[in-house]
Every structure is written in C-alpha cells, then in structure tokens.
Protein backbone atom coordinates (compact mmCIF):
# COMPACT_ATOMS: atom_id res chain seq x y z
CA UNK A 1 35.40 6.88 4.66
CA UNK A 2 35.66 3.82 2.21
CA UNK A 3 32.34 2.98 -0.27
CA UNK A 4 32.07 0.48 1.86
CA UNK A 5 31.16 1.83 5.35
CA UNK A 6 29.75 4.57 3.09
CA UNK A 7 27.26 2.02 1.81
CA UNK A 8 26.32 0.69 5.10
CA UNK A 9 25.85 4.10 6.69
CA UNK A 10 23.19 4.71 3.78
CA UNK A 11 21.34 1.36 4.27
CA UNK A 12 21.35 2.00 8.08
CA UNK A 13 19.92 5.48 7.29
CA UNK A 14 17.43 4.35 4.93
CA UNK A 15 16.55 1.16 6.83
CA UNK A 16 15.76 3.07 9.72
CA UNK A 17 13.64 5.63 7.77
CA UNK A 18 11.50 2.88 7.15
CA UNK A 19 10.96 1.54 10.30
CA UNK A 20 9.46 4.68 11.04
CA UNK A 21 6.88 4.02 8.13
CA UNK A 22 6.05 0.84 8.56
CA UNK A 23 2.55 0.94 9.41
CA UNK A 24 -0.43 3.20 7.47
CA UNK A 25 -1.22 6.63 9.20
CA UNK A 26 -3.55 6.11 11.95
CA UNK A 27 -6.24 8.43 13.08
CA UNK A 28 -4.34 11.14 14.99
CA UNK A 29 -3.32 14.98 14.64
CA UNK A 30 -0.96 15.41 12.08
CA UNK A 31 2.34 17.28 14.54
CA UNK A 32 5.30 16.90 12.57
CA UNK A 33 7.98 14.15 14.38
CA UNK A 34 5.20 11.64 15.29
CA UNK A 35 6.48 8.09 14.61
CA UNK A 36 3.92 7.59 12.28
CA UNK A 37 3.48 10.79 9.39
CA UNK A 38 0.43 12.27 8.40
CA UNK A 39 -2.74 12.75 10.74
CA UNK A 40 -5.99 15.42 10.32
CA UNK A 41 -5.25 18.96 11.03
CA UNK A 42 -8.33 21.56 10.60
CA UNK A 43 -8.21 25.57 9.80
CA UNK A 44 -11.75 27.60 11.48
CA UNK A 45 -12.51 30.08 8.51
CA UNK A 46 -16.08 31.73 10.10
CA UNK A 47 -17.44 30.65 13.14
CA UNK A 48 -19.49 27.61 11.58
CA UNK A 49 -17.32 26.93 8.62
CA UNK A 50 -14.38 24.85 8.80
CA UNK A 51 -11.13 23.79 6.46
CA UNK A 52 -10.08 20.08 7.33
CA UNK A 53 -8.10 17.87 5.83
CA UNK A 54 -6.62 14.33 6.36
CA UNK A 55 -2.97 13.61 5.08
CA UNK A 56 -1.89 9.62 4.82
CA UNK A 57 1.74 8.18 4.29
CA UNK A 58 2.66 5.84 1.66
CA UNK A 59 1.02 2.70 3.17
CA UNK A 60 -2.13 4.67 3.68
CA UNK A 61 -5.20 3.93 1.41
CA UNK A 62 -7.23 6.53 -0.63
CA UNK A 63 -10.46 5.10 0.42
CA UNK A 64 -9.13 5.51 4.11
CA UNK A 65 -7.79 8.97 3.61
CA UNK A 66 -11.48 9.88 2.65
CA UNK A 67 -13.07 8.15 5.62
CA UNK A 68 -11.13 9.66 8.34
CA UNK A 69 -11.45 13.05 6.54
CA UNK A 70 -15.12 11.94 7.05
CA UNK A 71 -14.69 10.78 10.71
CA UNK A 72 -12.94 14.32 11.73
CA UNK A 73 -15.34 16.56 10.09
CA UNK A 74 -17.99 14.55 11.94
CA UNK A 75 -16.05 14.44 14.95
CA UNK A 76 -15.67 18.65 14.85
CA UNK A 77 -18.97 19.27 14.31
CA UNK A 78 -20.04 17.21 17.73
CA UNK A 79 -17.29 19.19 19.62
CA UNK A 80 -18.31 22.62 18.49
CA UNK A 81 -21.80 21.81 19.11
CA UNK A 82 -23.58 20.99 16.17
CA UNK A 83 -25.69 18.36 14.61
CA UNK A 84 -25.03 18.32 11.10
CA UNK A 85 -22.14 19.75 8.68
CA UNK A 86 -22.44 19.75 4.93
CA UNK A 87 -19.63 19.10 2.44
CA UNK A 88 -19.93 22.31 0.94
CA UNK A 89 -16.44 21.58 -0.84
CA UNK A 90 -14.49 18.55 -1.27
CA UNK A 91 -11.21 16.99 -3.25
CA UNK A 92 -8.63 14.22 -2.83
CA UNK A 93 -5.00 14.81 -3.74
CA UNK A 94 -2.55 11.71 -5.10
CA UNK A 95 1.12 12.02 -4.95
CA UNK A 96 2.48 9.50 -7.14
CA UNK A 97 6.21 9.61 -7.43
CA UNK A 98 8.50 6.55 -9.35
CA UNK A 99 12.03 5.72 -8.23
CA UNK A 100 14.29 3.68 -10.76
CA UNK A 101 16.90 1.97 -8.96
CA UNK A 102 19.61 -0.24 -10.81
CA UNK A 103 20.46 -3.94 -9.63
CA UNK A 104 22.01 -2.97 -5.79
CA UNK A 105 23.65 -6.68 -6.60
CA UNK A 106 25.43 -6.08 -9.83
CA UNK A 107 27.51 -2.54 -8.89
CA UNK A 108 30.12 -3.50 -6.12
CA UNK A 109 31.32 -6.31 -8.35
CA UNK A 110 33.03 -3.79 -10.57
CA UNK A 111 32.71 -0.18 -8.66
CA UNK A 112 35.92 -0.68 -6.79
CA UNK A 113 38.05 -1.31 -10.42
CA UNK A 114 37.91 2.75 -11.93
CA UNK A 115 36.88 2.76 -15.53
CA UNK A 116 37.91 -1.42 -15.99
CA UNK A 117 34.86 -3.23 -16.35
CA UNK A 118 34.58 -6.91 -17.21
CA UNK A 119 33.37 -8.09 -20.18
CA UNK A 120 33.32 -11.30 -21.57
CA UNK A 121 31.45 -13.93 -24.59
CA UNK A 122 29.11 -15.97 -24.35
CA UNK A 123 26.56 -18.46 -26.76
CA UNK A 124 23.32 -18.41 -26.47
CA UNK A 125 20.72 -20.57 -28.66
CA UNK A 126 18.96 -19.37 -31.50
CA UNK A 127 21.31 -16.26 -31.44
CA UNK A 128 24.87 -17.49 -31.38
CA UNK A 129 28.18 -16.14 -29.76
CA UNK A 130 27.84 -12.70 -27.96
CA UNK A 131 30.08 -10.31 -25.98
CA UNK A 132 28.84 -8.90 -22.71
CA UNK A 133 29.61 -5.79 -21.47
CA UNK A 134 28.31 -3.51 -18.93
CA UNK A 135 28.30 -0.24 -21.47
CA UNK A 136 26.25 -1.87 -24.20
CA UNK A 137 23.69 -4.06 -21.65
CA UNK A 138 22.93 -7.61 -20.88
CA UNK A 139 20.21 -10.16 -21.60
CA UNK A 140 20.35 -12.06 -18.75
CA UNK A 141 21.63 -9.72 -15.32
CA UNK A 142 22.97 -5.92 -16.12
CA UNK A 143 20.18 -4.00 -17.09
CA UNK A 144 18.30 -5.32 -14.03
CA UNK A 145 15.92 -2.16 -12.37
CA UNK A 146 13.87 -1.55 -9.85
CA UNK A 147 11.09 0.78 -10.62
CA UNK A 148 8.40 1.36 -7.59
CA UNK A 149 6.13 3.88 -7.67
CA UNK A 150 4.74 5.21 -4.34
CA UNK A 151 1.21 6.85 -3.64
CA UNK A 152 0.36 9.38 -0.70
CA UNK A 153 -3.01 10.88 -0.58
CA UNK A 154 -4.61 14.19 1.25
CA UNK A 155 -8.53 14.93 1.22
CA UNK A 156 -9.60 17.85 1.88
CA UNK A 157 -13.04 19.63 2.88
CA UNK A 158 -14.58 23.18 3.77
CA UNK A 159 -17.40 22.25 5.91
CA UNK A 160 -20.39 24.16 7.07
CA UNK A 161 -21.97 23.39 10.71
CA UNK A 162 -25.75 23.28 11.35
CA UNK A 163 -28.21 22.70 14.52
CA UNK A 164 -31.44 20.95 13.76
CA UNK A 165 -32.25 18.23 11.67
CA UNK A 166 -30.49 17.24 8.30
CA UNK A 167 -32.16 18.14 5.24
CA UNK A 168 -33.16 15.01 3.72
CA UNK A 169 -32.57 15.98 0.20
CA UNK A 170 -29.48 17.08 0.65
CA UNK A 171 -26.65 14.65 -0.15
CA UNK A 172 -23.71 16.51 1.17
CA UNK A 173 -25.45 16.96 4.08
CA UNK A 174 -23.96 14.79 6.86
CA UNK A 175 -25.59 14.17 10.00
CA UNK A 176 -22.39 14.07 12.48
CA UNK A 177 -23.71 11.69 15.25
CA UNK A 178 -24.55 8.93 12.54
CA UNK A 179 -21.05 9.55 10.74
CA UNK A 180 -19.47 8.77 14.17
CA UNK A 181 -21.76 5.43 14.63
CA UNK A 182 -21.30 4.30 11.27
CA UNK A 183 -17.31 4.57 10.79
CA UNK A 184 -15.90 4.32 14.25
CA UNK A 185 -15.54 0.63 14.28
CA UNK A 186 -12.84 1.39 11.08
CA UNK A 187 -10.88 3.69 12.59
CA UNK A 188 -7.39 2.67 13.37
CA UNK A 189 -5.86 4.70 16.26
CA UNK A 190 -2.04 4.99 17.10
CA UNK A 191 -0.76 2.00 19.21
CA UNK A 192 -0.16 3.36 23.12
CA UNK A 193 3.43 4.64 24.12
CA UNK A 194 5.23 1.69 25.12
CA UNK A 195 6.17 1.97 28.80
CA UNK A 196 9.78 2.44 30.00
C-alpha cells in the first residue's frame, strides 16, 4: 500500500468518525454503538436511593451535562413513584485532552524524498539573508501546528427518593414534577430513525 492510498484510507477513517459526532449528545440512554455517544445510564443502590449519571461527547456542554443529569433524576423519581429526590451527592467530571498536529500541508512535499529535505536562503528585512531548513524551523510556514484541545463532561448524582411534600429549607431537595416542567422545553432528544 503506497503513503498515498495509506493517507486517504486514514482521512476516510477519521472523516467518517466524525460524522458520527457531529451533533452534541442528546437526551437518550447511553448503549454503546448509538450514532450519537454518551446518554444517562442509572445504578439502584437501596430501594429509594439511586446512582445516575449523564455522560456528553465532545460537542456537548457542561451546563447541559448538568441539566439532563437533572432532567433524569427527576424523570426516575416520577417513574418509581415518588415526589421528590434530594441530591444527597453530586460532582461533574471534565476530560480535557490536547492533540498537537503538524502542518498536514507542509509533509508530502518532502516525505516521499528519504532523509533529502529542501532547504534554501532567503532575505528578510530588518534581519538579513537566512537559510531555511526543515531541521532547524521556519519563520514563515514549517513550524506550523495545530493544537485543539477537546472537552467531554460526566455528572454524576446519588439520589434519595421521597413521597410528600419537599422540605422547603432544603436546597438539594428537588421536587421531581417541577424539575420536569421547568427543563423539558431544553431537552434535545435524538432525531427519529430515518425510514428505509
């Protein structure tokens, strides 16, 4: 296989890895192979205290990570019943991760040639005649990077369930109908299956 179809069989690769990620995580069960990543999953520890957590991709915002980790525990504590959960503990994790990429541009005009590399002078005002050369860097093109740096984010909560009124004193006491009222017009949920 030449660089050259190698090359193109990477872009392909990564092009179509990205596809897949194009939009933020929406509201949905996080089941590994959806086409979007990430989604709430939840863990029953006792019979009124629950483990849930919300995990978002890379185009996914903190502040919506927390919301929809909001939404679900709200959401479970309808379904099994209740009228209220507290918060009884709560934290948001950041994955923060840089990639460094050199100029894609620069390399396949000398990666065919082995160890030759060009090199040539050049005169520049204010500094005079200089040599370029791809071992001892550039001021105008070689030493061209890319450095991103991506974010995901997971919250997560252990929630207790409770029947009656809220306490009103309380302020990681939730009351689960008004957390549904209040955020459902934010949550995004995953587009339909297109039809075949």
């Amino acid at each position: 296989m030449t660089k050259r179809t190698a090359a193109f069989a990477v872009s392909m690769a990564l092009a179509a890895g990205l596809a897949a990620c194009t939009t933020a995580t929406p509201y949905q069960p996080n089941i590994p192979g959806q086409a979007t990543s990430g989604g709430y999953s939840e863990i029953r520890v006792e019979p009124d205290r629950w483990r849930v957590s919300f995990q978002g991709n890379t185009l996914t915002s903190r502040e919506t990570v927390e919301a929809y980790l909001l939404f679900r525990s709200a959401e479970l504590t309808v379904q099994q019943g209740y009228d209220w959960f507290e918060m009884v503990d709560r934290h948001t994790n950041a994955d923060a991760r840089s990639y460094v990429e050199p100029d894609p541009l620069y390399h396949p005009w000398y990666g065919g040639y082995g160890f030759w590399r060009p090199s040539w002078r050049f005169h520049g005002r204010g500094f005079g005649w200089r040599t370029w050369d791809p071992f001892w860097g550039d001021p105008f093109w070689a030493d061209r990077y890319d450095v991103r740096t991506i974010e995901k984010f997971e919250a997560a909560a252990e929630i207790k369930m409770h029947k009656g009124a809220k306490p009103a004193d309380d302020p990681r006491a939730f009351d689960a109908h008004a957390v549904i009222e209040n955020l459902r017009p934010r949550i995004q949920y995953p587009a339909p299956p297109k039809p075949r």
